[in-house]
Protein backbone atom coordinates (compact mmCIF):
# COMPACT_ATOMS: atom_id res chain seq x y z
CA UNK A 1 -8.64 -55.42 15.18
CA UNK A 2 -9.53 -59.00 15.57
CA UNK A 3 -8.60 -61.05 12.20
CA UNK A 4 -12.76 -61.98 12.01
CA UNK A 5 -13.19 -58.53 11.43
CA UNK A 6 -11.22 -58.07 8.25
CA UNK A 7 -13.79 -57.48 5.14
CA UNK A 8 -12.92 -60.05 2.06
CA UNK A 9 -15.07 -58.46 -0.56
CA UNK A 10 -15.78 -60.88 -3.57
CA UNK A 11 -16.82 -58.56 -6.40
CA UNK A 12 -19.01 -60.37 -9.11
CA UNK A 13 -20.12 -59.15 -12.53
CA UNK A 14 -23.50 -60.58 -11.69
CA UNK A 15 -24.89 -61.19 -15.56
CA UNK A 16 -21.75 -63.18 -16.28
CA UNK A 17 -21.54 -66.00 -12.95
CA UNK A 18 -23.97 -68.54 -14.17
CA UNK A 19 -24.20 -68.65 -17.47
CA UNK A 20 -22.81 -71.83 -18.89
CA UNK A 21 -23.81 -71.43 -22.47
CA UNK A 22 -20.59 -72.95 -24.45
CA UNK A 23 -21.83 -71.77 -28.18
CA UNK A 24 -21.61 -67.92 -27.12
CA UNK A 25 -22.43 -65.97 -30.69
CA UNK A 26 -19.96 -62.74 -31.72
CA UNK A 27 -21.85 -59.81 -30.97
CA UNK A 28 -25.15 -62.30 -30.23
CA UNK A 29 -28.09 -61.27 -27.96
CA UNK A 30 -29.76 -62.59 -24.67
CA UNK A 31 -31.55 -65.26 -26.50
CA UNK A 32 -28.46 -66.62 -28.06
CA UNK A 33 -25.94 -66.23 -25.74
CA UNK A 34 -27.58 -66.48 -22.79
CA UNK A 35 -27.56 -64.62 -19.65
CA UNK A 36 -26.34 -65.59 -15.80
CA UNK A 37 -29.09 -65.03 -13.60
CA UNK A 38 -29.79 -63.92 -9.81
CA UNK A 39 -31.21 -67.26 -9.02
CA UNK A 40 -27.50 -69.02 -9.85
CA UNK A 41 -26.23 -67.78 -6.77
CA UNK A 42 -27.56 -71.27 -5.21
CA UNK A 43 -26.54 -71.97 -1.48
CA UNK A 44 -23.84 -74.17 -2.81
CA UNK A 45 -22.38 -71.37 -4.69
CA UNK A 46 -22.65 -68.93 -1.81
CA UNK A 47 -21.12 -71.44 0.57
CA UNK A 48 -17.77 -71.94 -1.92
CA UNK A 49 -17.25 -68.04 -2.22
CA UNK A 50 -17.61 -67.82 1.74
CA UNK A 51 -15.11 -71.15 1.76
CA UNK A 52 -12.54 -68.56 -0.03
CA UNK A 53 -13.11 -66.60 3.02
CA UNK A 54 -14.96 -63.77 1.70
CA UNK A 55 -17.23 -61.56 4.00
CA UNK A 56 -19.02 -59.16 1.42
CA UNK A 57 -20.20 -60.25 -2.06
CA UNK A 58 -20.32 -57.05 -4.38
CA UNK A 59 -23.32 -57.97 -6.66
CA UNK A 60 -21.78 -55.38 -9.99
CA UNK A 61 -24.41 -54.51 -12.11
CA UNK A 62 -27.76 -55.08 -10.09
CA UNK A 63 -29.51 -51.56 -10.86
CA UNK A 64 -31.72 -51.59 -14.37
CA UNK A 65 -29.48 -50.01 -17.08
CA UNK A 66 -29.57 -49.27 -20.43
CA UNK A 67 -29.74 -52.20 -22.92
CA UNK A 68 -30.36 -52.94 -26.95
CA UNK A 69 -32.46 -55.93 -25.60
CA UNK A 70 -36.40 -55.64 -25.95
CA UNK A 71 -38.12 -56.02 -23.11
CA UNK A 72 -41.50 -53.85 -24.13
CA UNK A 73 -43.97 -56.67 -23.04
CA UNK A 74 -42.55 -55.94 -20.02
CA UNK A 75 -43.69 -52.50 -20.39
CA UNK A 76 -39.71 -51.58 -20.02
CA UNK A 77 -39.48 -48.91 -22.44
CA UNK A 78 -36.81 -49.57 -24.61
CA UNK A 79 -33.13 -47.40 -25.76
CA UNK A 80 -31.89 -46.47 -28.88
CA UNK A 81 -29.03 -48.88 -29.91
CA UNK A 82 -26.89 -46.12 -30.64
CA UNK A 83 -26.51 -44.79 -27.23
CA UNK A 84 -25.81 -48.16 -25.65
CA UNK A 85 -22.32 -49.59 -25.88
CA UNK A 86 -22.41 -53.18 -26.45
CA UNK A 87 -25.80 -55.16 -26.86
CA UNK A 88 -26.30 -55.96 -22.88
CA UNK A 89 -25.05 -52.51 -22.24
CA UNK A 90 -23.22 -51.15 -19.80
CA UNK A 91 -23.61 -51.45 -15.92
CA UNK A 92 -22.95 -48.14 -15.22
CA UNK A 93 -25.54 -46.13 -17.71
CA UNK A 94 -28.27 -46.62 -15.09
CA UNK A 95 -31.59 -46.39 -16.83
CA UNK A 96 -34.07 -46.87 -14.05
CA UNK A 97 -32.70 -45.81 -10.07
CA UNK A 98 -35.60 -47.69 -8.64
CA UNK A 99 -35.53 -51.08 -10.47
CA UNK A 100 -33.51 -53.96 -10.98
CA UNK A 101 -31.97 -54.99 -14.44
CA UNK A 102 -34.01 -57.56 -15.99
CA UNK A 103 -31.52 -59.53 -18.04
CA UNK A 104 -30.64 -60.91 -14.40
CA UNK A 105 -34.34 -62.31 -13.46
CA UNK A 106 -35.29 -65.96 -14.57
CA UNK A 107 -38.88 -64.33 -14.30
CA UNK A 108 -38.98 -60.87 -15.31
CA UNK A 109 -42.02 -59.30 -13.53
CA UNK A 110 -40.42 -61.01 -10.19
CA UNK A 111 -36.97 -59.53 -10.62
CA UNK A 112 -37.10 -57.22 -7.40
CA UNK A 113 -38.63 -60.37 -5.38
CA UNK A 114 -35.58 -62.42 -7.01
CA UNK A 115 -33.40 -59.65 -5.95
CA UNK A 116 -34.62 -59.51 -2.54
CA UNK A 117 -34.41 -64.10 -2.16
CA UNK A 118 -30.87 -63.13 -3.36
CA UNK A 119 -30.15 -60.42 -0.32
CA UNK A 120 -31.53 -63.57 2.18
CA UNK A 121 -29.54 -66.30 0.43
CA UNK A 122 -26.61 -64.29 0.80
CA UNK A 123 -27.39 -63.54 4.53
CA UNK A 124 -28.23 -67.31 5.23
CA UNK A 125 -24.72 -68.19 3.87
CA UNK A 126 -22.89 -65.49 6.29
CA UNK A 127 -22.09 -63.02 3.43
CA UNK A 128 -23.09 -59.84 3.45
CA UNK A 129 -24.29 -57.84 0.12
CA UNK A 130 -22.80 -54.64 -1.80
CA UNK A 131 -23.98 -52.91 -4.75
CA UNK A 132 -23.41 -50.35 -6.66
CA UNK A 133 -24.32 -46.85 -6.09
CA UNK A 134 -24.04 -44.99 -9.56
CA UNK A 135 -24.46 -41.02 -8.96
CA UNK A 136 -23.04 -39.16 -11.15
CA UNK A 137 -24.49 -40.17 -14.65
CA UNK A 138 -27.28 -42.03 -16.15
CA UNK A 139 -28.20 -43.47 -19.62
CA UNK A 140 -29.25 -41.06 -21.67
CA UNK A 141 -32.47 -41.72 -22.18
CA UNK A 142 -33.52 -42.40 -18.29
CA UNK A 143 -36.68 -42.89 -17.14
CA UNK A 144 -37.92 -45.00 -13.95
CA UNK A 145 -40.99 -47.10 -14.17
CA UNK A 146 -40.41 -48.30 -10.76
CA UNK A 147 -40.00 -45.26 -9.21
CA UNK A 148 -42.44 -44.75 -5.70
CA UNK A 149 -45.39 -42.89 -5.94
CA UNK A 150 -44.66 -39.06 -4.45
CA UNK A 151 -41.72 -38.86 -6.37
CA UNK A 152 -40.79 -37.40 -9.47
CA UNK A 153 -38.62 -37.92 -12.68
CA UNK A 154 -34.73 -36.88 -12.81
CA UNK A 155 -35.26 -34.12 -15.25
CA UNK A 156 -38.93 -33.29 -15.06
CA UNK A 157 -39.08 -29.77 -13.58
CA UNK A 158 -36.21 -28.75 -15.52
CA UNK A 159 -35.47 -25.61 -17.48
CA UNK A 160 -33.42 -26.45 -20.36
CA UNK A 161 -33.09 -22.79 -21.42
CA UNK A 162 -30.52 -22.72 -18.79
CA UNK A 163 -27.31 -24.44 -19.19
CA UNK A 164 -26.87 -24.55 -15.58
CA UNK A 165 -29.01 -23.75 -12.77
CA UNK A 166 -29.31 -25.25 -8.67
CA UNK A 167 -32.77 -26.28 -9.61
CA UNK A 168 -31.87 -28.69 -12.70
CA UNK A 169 -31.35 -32.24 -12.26
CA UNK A 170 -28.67 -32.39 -15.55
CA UNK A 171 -26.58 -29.72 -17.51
CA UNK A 172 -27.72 -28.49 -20.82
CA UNK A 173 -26.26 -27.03 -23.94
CA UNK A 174 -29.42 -24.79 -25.37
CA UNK A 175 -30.26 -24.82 -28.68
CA UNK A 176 -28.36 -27.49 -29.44
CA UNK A 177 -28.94 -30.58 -30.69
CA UNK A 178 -26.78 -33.82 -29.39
CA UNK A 179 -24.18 -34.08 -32.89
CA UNK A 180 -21.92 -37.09 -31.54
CA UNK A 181 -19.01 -38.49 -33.47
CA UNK A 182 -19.95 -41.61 -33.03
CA UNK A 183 -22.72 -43.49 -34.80
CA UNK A 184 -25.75 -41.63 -33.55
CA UNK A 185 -27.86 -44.36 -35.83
CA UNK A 186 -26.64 -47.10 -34.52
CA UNK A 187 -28.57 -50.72 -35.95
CA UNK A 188 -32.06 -48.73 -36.17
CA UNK A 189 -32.44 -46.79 -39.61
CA UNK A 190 -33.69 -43.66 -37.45
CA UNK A 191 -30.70 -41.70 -35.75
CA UNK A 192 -31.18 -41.03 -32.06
CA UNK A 193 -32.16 -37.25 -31.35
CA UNK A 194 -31.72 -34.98 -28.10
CA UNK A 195 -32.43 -31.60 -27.93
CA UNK A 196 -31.56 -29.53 -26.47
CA UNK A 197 -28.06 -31.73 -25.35
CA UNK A 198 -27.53 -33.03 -22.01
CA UNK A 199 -23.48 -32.31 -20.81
CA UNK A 200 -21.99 -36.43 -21.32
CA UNK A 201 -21.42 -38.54 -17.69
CA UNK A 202 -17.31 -37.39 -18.26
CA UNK A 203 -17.99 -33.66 -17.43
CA UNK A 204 -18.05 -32.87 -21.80
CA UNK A 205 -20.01 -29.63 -21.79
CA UNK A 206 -20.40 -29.69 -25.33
CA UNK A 207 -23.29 -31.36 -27.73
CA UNK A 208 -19.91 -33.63 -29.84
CA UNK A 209 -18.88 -36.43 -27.57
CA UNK A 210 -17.02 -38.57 -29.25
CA UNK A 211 -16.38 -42.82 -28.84
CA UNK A 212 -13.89 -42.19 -26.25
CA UNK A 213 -16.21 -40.33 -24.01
CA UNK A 214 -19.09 -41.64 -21.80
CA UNK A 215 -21.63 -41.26 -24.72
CA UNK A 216 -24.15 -43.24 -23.80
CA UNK A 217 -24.57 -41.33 -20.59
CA UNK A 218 -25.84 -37.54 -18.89
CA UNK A 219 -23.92 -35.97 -16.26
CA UNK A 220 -26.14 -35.41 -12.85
CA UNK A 221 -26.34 -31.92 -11.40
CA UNK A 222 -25.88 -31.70 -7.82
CA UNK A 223 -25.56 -27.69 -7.90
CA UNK A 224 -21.58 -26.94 -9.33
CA UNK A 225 -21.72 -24.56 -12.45
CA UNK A 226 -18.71 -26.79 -14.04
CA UNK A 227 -18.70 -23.65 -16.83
CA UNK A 228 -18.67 -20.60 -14.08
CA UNK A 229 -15.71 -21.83 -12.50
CA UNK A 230 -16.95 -24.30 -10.45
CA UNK A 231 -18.98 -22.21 -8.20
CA UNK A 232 -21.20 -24.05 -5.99
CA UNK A 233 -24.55 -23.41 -5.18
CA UNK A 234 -25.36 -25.76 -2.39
CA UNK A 235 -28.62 -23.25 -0.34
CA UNK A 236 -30.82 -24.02 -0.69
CA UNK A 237 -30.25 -28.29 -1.07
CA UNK A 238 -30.13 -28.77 -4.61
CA UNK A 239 -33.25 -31.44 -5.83
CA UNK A 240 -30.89 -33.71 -7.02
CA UNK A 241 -29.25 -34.10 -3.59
CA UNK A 242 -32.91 -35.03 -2.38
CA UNK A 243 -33.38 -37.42 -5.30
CA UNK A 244 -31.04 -39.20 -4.40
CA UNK A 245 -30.69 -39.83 -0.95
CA UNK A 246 -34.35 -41.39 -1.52
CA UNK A 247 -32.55 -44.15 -3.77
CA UNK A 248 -30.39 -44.93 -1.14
CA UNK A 249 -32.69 -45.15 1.30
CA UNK A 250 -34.66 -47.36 -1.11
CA UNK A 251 -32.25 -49.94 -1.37
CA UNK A 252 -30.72 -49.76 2.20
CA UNK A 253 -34.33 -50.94 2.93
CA UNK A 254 -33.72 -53.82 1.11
CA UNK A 255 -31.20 -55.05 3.86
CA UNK A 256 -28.62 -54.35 1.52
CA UNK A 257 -24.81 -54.10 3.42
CA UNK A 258 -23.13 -51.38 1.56
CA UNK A 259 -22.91 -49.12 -1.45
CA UNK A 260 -19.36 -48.82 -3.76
CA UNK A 261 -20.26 -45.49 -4.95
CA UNK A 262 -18.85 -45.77 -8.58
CA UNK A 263 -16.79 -42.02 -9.80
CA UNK A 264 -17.44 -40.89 -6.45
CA UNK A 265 -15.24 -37.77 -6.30
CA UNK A 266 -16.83 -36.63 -9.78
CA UNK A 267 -19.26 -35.98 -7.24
CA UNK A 268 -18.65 -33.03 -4.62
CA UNK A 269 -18.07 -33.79 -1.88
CA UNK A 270 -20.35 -31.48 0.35
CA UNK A 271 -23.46 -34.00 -1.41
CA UNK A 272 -21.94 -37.22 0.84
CA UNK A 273 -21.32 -35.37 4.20
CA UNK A 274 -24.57 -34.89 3.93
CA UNK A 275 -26.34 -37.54 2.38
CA UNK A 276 -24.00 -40.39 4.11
CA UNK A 277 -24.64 -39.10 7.57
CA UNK A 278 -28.71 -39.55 6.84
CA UNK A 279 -28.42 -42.62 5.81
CA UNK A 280 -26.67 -44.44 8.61
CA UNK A 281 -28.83 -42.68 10.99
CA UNK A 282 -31.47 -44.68 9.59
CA UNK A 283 -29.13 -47.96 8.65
CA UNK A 284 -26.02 -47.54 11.18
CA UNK A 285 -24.15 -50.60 10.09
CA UNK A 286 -24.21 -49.45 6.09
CA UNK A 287 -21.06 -49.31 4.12
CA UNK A 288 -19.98 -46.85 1.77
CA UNK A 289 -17.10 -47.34 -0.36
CA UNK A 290 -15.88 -44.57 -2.49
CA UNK A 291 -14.13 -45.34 -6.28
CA UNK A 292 -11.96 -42.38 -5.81
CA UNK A 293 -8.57 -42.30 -7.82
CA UNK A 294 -7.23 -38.46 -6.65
CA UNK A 295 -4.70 -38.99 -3.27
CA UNK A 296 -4.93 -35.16 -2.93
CA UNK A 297 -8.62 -36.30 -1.70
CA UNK A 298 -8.74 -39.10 0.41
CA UNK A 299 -8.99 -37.55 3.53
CA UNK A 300 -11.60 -34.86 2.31
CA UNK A 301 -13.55 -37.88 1.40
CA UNK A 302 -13.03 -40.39 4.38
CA UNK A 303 -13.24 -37.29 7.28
CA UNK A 304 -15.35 -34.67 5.59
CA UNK A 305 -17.57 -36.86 3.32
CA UNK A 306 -18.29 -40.16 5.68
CA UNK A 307 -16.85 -43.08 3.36
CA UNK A 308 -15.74 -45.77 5.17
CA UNK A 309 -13.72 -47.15 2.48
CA UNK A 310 -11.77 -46.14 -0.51
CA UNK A 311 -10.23 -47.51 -3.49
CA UNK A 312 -6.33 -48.41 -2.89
CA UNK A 313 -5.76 -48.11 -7.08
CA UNK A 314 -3.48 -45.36 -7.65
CA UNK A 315 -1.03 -46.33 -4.76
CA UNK A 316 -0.61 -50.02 -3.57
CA UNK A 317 -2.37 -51.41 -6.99
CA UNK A 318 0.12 -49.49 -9.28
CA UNK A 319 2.97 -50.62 -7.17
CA UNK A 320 2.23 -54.05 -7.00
CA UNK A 321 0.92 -54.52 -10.80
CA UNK A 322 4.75 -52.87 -11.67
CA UNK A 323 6.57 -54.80 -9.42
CA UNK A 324 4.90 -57.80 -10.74
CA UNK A 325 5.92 -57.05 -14.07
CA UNK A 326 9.46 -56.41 -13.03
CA UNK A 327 8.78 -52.31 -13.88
CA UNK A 328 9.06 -51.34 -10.37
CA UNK A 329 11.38 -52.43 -7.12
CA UNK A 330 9.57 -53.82 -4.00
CA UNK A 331 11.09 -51.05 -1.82
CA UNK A 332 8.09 -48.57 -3.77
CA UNK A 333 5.41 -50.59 -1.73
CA UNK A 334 7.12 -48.88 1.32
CA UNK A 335 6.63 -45.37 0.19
CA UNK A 336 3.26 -46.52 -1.27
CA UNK A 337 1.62 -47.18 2.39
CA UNK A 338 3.78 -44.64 3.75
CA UNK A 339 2.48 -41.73 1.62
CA UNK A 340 -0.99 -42.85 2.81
CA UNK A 341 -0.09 -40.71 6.39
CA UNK A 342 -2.24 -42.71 8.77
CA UNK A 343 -5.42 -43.42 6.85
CA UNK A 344 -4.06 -47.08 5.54
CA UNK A 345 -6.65 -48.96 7.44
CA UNK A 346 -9.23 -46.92 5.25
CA UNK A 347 -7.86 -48.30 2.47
CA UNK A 348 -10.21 -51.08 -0.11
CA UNK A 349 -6.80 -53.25 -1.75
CA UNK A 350 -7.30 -55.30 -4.33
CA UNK A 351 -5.61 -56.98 -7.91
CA UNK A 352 -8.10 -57.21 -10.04
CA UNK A 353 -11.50 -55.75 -10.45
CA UNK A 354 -14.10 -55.28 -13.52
CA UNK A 355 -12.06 -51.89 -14.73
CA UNK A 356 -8.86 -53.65 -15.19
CA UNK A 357 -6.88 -56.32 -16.83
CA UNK A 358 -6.94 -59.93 -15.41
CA UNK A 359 -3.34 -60.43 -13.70
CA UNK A 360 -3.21 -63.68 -15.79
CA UNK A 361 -3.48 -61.58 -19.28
CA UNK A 362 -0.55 -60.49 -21.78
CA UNK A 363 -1.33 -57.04 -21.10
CA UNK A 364 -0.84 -58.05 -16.78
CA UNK A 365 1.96 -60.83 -15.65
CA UNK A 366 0.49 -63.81 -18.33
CA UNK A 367 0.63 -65.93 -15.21
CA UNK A 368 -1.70 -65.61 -12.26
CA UNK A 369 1.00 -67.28 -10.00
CA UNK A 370 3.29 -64.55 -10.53
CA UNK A 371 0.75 -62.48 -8.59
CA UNK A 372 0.84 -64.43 -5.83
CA UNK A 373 3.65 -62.34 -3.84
CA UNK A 374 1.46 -59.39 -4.42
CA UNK A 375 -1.54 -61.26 -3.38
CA UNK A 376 0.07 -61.94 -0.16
CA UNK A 377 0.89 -57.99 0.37
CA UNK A 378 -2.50 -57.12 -0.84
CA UNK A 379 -4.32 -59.24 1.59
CA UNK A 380 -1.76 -59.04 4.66
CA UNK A 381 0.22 -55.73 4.86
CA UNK A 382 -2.90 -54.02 7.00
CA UNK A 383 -6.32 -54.82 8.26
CA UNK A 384 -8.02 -52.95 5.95
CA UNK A 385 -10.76 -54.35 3.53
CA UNK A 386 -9.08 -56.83 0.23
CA UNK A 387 -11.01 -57.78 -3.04
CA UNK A 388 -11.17 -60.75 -5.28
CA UNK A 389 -12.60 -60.61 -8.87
CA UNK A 390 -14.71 -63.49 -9.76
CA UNK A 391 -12.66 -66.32 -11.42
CA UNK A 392 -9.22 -64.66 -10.03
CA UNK A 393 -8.88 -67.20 -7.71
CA UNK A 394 -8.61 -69.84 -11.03
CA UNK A 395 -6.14 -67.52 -12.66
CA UNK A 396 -8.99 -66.48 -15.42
CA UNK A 397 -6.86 -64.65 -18.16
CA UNK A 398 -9.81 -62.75 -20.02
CA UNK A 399 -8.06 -62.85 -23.24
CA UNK A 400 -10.97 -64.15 -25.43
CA UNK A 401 -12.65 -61.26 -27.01
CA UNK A 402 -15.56 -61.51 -24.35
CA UNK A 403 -12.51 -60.26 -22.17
CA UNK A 404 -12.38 -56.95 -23.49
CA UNK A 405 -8.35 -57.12 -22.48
């Protein structure tokens, strides 16, 4: 493989890059603290990530999730504050499939235009664009206002007298209301109410999730009865299979470069040999990289279910993150691409990302230069695909409490 060819993917938690508001406010909303916006990505800015020698930009948090800010004039309904964690919410409790998240639009009614100048400003600067692909879970209280005419709402034909069935697009608990310990009031006076209960995005088949869980989110059905055993029921296609292969195909039209398919193996994988397959016969040169954390299923994932790509976190990240902190001996990153059998070339590596702690933290090395060995392994051992983490490269520490370390 010719060095060109290596993928440098430069992952960047989009509503974070440009905003340069100093006076940030503890717990403060949009119109204090500001916002970064699609638009920062200037030319300039593009051209200094490509200088790093990135190929890929991974544009985190794109889709329109769930949020405590208002944006009803927009005629964006809006979500209970108790089922969104944090006041921007979280990128990954998807609240519209079809949409893009307005906090990240200088004008919101133009935010899918803005989104698609962004797609050809990242072309014109010879990086190519990921986002993500969230499948199994949405914000609890989803509903597309984007979605294309001839479609229909996650959720719409359901029967909720059935805790499971093929035909549902979530799980239910009937005749039961959602009873979470945690604050189901949240700010508002008026608690939030569900009923009957939709199973939470962390397979809890129960109406009590707790903080710890994925509250603010419903698991997807894509036709295994989680409660029977796991039995699948995958004849005929189950709708939410169908559902979503037309969001991918909706944003692969909008000469998007790849999906990183966030929990992927929390989703079976029988839905991406099929769904993958469909959409690269339409869009050959699409990516799909899988967040997938169980070694037992690489190769049921890269051979069976199409990904091009999967997460190196549970092997060469664990290694290097111990051997950086003197917990673990160098000859373990031997047996860590050993143990891969073959399939290291499949592999995405990578030091930092948005679901763990900077290198330059306490809680990491406290010094981004003692990552730099690692850095070298990370990037050099194979050919396979390496990631950067917006502000890694200036040894950002995320220790302030916006750093959630």
């Amino acid at each position: 493989m010719k060095e060109e060819n290596k993928l440098i993917i430069y992952q960047v938690f989009t509503r974070l890059f440009g905003n340069n508001n100093n006076h940030c406010v503890n717990n403060g909303g949009i119109d204090e603290n500001g916002c970064g916006k699609m638009a920062d990505f200037s030319a300039k800015a593009l051209g200094e990530i490509k200088k790093l020698g990135a190929t890929h930009i991974w544009y985190t948090g794109i889709i329109e999730h769930a949020t405590q800010t208002d944006y009803r004039r927009y005629n964006i309904r809006p979500d209970h504050p108790a089922i969104v964690k944090g006041k921007a919410g979280s990128p990954y409790a998807i609240k519209d499939y079809y949409d893009v998240d307005p906090d990240l639009a200088k004008n919101v009614p133009e935010r899918m235009k803005e989104f698609e100048n962004l797609v050809q400003r990242t072309h014109r600067s010879g990086l190519k664009v990921i986002i993500d692909f969230v499948p199994n879970h949405v914000a609890r209280q989803y509903h597309s206002d984007a979605q294309p005419d001839g479609t229909s709402q996650l959720g719409t034909n359901d029967d909720v007298n059935h805790a499971f069935s093929p035909y549902n697009n979530f799980y239910y608990i009937p005749q039961s209301e959602l009873r979470g310990r945690f604050d189901m009031k949240g700010p508002a006076s008026e608690s939030y109410r569900e009923y009957p209960a939709k199973a939470t995005g962390n397979n809890r088949f129960d109406s009590y999730p707790d903080a710890s869980d994925w509250y603010e989110t419903v698991k997807l059905n894509y036709g295994v009865d989680y409660q029977n055993g796991g039995t699948c029921h995958f004849d005929p296609i189950p709708d939410t299979w169908h559902k979503m292969l037309d969001i991918l195909l909706f944003w692969a039209g909008k000469n998007i470069d790849g999906f990183r398919c966030d929990m992927a193996e929390m989703v079976p994988v029988e839905f991406w040999e099929w769904v993958i397959p469909q959409v690269k016969a339409a869009y050959p040169s699409i990516l799909f990289i899988a967040e997938v954390y169980n070694p037992g299923e690489y190769k049921n994932y890269l051979f069976r279910g199409k990904f091009d790509y999967l997460y190196d976190k549970v092997g060469l990240y664990d290694t290097l993150r111990a051997v950086t902190c003197g917990q673990g001996s160098a000859t373990d990153i031997t047996r860590s691409w050993q143990s891969l059998g073959g399939i290291e070339t499949r592999m995405l590596n990578f030091l930092e990302n948005h679901d763990e702690q900077r290198i330059a933290s306490d809680l990491f090395a406290g010094d981004p230069r003692k990552a730099i060995p690692a850095l070298i392994v990370s990037a050099c051992m194979n050919t396979n695909p390496m990631m950067i983490y917006f502000g890694q490269e200036f040894g950002e520490p995320g220790m302030d409490s916006e750093g959630f370390s």
